[in-house]
Protein backbone atom coordinates (compact mmCIF):
# COMPACT_ATOMS: atom_id res chain seq x y z
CA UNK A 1 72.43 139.14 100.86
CA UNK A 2 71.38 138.39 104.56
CA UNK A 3 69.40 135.25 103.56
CA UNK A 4 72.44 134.53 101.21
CA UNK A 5 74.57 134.87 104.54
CA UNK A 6 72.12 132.72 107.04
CA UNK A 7 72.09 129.83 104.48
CA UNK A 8 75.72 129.93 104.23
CA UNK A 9 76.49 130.18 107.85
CA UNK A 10 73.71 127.66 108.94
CA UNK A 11 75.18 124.69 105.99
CA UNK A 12 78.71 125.49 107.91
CA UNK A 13 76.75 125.09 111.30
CA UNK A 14 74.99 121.91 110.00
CA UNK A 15 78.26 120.33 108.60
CA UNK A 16 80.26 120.73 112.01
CA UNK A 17 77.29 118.91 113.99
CA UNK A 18 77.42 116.36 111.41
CA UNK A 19 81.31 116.06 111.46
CA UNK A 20 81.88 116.27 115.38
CA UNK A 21 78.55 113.58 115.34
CA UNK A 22 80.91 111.22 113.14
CA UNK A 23 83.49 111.69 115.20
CA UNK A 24 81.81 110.77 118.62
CA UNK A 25 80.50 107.65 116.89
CA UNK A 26 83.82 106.34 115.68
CA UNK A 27 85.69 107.28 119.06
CA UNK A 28 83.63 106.19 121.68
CA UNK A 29 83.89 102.63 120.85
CA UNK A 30 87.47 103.18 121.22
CA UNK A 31 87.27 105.29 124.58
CA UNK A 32 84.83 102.59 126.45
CA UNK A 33 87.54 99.90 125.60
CA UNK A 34 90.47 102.21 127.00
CA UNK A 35 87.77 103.14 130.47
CA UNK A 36 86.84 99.30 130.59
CA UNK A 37 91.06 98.14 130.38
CA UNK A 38 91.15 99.72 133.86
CA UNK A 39 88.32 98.39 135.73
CA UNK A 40 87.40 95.54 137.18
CA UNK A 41 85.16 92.68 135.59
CA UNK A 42 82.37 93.11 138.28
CA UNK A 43 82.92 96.98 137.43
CA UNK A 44 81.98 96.56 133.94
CA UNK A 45 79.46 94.25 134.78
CA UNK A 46 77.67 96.27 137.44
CA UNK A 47 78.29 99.91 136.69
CA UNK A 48 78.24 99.94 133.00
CA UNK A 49 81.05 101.09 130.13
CA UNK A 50 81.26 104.63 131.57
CA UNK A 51 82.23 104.32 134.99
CA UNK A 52 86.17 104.86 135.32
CA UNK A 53 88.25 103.54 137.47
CA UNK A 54 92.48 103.01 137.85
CA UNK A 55 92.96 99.34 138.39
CA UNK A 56 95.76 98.04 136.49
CA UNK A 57 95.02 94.26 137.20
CA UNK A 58 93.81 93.47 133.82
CA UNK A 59 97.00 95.03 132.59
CA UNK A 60 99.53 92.78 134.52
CA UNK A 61 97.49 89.61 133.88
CA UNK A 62 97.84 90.52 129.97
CA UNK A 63 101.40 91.74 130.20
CA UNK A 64 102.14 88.55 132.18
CA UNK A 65 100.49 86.46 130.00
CA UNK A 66 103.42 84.39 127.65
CA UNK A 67 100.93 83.48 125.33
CA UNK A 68 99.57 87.42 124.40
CA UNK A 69 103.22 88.04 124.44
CA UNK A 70 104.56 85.76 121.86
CA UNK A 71 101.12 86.01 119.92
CA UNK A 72 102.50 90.04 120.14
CA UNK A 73 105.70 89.67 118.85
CA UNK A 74 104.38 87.30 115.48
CA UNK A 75 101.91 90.00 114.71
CA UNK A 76 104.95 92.53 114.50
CA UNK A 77 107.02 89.89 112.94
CA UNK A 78 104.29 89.35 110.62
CA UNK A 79 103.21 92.73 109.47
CA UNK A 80 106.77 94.27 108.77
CA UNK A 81 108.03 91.31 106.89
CA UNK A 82 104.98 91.48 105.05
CA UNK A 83 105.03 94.73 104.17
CA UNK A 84 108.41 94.94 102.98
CA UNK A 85 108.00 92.48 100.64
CA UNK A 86 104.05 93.42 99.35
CA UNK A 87 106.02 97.02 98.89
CA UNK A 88 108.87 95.68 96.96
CA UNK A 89 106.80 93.17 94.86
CA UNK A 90 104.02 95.48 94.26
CA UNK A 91 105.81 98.55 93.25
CA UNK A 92 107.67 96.43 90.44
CA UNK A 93 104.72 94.82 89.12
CA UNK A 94 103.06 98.47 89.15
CA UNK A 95 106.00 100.00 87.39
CA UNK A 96 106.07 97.05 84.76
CA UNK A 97 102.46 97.74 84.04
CA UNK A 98 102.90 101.29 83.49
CA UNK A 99 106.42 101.60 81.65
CA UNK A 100 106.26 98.86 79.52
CA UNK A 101 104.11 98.42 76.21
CA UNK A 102 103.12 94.28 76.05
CA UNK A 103 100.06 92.76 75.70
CA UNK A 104 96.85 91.92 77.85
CA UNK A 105 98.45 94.87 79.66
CA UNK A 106 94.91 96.37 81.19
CA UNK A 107 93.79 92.71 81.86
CA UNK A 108 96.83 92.23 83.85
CA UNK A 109 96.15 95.31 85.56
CA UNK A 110 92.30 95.25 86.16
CA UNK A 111 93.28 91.33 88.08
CA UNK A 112 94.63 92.53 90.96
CA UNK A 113 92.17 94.90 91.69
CA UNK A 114 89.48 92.34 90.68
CA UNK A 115 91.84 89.56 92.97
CA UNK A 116 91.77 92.31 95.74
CA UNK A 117 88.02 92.20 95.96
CA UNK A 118 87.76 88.73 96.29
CA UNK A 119 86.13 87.49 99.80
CA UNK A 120 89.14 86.07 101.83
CA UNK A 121 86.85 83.59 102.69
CA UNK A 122 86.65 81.66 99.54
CA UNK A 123 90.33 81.56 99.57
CA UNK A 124 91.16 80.41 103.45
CA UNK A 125 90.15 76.61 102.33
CA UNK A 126 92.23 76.44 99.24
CA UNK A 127 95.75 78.25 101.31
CA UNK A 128 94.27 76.29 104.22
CA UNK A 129 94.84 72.84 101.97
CA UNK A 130 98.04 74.03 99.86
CA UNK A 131 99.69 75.40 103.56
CA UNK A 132 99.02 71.97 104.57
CA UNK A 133 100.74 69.97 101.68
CA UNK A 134 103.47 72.38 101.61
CA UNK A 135 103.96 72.13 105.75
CA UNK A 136 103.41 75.85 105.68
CA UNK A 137 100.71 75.64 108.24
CA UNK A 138 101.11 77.27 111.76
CA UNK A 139 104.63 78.71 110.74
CA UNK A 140 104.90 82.44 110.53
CA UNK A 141 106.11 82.11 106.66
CA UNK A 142 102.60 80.67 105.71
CA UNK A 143 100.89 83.56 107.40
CA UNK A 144 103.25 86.24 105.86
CA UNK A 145 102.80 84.79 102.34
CA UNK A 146 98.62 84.79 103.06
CA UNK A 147 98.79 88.93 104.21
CA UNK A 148 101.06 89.05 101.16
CA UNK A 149 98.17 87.18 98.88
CA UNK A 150 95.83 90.72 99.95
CA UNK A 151 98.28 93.35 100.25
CA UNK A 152 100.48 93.08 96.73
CA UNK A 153 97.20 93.56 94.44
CA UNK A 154 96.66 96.91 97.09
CA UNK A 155 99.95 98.32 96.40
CA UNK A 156 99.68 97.04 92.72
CA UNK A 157 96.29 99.40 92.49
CA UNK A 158 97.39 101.94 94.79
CA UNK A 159 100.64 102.92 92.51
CA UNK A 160 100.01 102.57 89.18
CA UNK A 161 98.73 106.10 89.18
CA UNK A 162 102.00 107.52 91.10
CA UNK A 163 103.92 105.77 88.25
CA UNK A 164 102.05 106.64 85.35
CA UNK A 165 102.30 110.23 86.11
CA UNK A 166 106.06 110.67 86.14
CA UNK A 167 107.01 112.02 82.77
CA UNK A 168 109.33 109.34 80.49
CA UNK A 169 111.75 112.33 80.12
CA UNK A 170 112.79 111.20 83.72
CA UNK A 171 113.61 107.76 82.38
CA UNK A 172 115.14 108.50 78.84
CA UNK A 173 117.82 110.78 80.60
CA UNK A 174 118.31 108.12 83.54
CA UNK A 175 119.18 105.73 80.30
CA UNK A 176 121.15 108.60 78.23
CA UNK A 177 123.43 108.94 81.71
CA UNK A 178 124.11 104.91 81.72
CA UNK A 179 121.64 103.85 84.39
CA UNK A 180 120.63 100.29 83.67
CA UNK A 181 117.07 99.16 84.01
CA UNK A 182 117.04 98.44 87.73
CA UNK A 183 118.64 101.42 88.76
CA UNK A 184 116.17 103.78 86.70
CA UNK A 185 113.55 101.95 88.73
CA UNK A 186 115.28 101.91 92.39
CA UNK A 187 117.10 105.51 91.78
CA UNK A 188 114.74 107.55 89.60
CA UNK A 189 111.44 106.43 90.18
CA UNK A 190 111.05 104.77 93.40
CA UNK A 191 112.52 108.37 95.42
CA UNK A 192 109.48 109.92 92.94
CA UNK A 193 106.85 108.19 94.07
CA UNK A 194 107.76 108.46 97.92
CA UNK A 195 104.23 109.49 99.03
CA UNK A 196 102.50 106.42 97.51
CA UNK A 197 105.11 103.98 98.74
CA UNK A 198 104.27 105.25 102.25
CA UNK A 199 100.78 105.20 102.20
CA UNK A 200 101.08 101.81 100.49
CA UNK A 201 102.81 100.80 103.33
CA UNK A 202 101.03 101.82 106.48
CA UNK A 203 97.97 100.70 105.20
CA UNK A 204 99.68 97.57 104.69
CA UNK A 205 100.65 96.81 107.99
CA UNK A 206 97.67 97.89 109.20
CA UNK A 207 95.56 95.48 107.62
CA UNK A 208 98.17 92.86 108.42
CA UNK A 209 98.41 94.00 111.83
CA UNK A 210 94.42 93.79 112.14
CA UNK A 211 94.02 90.70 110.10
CA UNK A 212 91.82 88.00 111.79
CA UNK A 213 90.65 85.31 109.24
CA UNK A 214 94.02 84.13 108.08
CA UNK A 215 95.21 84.34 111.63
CA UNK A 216 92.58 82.28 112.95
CA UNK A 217 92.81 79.48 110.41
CA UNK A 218 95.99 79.23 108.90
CA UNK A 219 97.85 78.80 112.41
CA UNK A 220 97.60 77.19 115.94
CA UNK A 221 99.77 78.00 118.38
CA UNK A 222 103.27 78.85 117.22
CA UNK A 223 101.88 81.18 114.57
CA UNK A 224 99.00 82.70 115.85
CA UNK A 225 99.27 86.31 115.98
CA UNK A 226 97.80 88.91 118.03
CA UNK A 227 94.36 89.46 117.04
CA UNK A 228 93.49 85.53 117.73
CA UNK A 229 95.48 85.82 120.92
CA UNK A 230 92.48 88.17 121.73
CA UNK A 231 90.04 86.36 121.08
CA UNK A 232 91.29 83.81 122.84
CA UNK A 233 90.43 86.22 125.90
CA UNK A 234 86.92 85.64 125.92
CA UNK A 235 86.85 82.78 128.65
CA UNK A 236 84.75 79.54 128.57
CA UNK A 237 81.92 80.71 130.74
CA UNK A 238 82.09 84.68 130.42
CA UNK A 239 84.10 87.03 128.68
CA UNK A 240 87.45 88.68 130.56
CA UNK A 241 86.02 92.11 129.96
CA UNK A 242 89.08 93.95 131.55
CA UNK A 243 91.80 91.75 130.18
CA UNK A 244 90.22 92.05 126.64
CA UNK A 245 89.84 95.32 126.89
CA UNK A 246 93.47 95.69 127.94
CA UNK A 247 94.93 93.66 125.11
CA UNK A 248 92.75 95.55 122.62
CA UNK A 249 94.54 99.01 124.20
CA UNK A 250 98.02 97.55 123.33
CA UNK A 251 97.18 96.40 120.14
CA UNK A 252 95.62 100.20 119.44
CA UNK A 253 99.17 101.53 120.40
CA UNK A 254 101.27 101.13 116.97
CA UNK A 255 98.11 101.97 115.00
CA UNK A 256 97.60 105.28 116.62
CA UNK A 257 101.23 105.86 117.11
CA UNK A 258 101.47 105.46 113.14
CA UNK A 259 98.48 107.36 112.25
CA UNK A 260 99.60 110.33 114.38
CA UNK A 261 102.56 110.58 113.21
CA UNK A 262 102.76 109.84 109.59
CA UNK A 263 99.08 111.61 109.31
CA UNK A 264 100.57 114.49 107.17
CA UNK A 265 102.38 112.16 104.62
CA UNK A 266 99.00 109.76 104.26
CA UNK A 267 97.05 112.87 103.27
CA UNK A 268 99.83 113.62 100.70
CA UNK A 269 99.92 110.40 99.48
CA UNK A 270 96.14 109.91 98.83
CA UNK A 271 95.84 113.28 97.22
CA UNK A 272 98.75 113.19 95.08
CA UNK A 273 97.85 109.74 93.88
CA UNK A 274 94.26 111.02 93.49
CA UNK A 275 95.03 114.06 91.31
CA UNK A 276 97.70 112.52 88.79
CA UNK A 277 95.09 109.47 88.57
């Protein structure tokens, strides 16, 4: 019983190291960014990531920059409108693929997770040209509809198992009472699978939010969101260290402001979904 007890008690011991080890290596990345947004360049330079300091230069020089600011406001533009509309689209096409009996149906299905694996590299030339013929290019509609191109196929995958889980007694007495074929989907099932839709969307707008590639290529200056507003940071002979790290701070803000706070309903979401799949 004692040896029983030891191994038990030294696995727990072993899995907490290993756990709090994890979570040192996936924070301090972001803590040396949020120590570095208050110091100095020669700071950083001389005295290394850990040395702390309250300077709030690099702050005002971002804040005051027009540029960061407008490149700000796209990326919020950008990742709402695009998630509202990946959510809407996706959710129909996942409750079309689940309700309905047609052909070619698991085809249909397996595509968007096959199209959601695809590199987005081999797809920035082809939007880059078709943007371009369409005048689509450097406008904020062009990079909404390329976010949309990866998030729809997520939210596809993501809630055909929240859909195919709801009983059809829900739906045959939804169509017994009158309710026509939207409302069944907008009144019955859409308030059922309320945990999916809202993981569906934060991880939407976070990966719009983060998006780079798109960003980068699809737009210049009147569309170029946040992340290659950053970038543009770096500096032709050295990088801005402070005002880099400053930017990257602000841009953290929504994305921990959103995990924090809807961290109870994305653990719902993924488990539900994970034990009617």
């Amino acid at each position: 019983m004692k040896s029983k007890h030891f191994r038990k008690r030294f696995l727990t011991t072993l899995l907490i190291i290993i756990i709090l080890l994890i979570v040192f290596i996936e924070l301090t990345p972001i803590i040396v960014v949020f120590m570095n947004s208050f110091k100095r360049d020669i700071d950083i330079w001389a005295r290394g990531p850990f040395y702390f300091s309250f300077n709030f230069d690099s702050y005002k020089s971002v804040l005051s920059n027009r540029d960061f600011l407008l490149s700000l406001r796209n990326s919020i533009i950008v990742a709402v409108v695009s998630t509202v509309i990946s959510i809407i689209v996706g959710a129909m096409a996942s409750y079309g693929i689940t309700r309905y009996v047609f052909r070619s149906k698991k085809l249909i299905a397996y595509s968007f997770l096959i199209f959601r694996m695809v590199p987005q590299i081999s797809l920035v030339i082809p939007l880059f040209m078709m943007f371009n013929q369409f005048q689509l290019r450097d406008t904020l509609t062009g990079i909404i509809l390329s976010h949309m191109s990866f998030n729809i196929p997520y939210v596809v995958w993501l809630l055909l198992p929240f859909f195919a889980a709801i009983p059809r007694d829900f739906e045959e007495a939804a169509r017994i009472d009158g309710a026509s074929e939207g409302g069944v989907f907008w009144r019955i099932f859409l308030p059922l699978v309320g945990p999916g839709i809202v993981v569906s969307a934060i991880f939407c707008f976070l990966m719009s939010w983060n998006e780079f590639l798109y960003a980068l290529i699809l737009s210049s200056t009147n569309a170029r969101t946040a992340p290659v507003a950053v970038n543009g940071l770096l500096g032709q002979y050295a990088p801005k260290w402070g005002q880099l790290s400053a930017a990257g701070t602000i841009m953290l803000i929504p994305v921990l402001i959103i995990t924090i706070t809807l961290q109870k309903y994305i653990i719902k979401g993924l488990s539900a979904g994970g034990i009617k799949g």
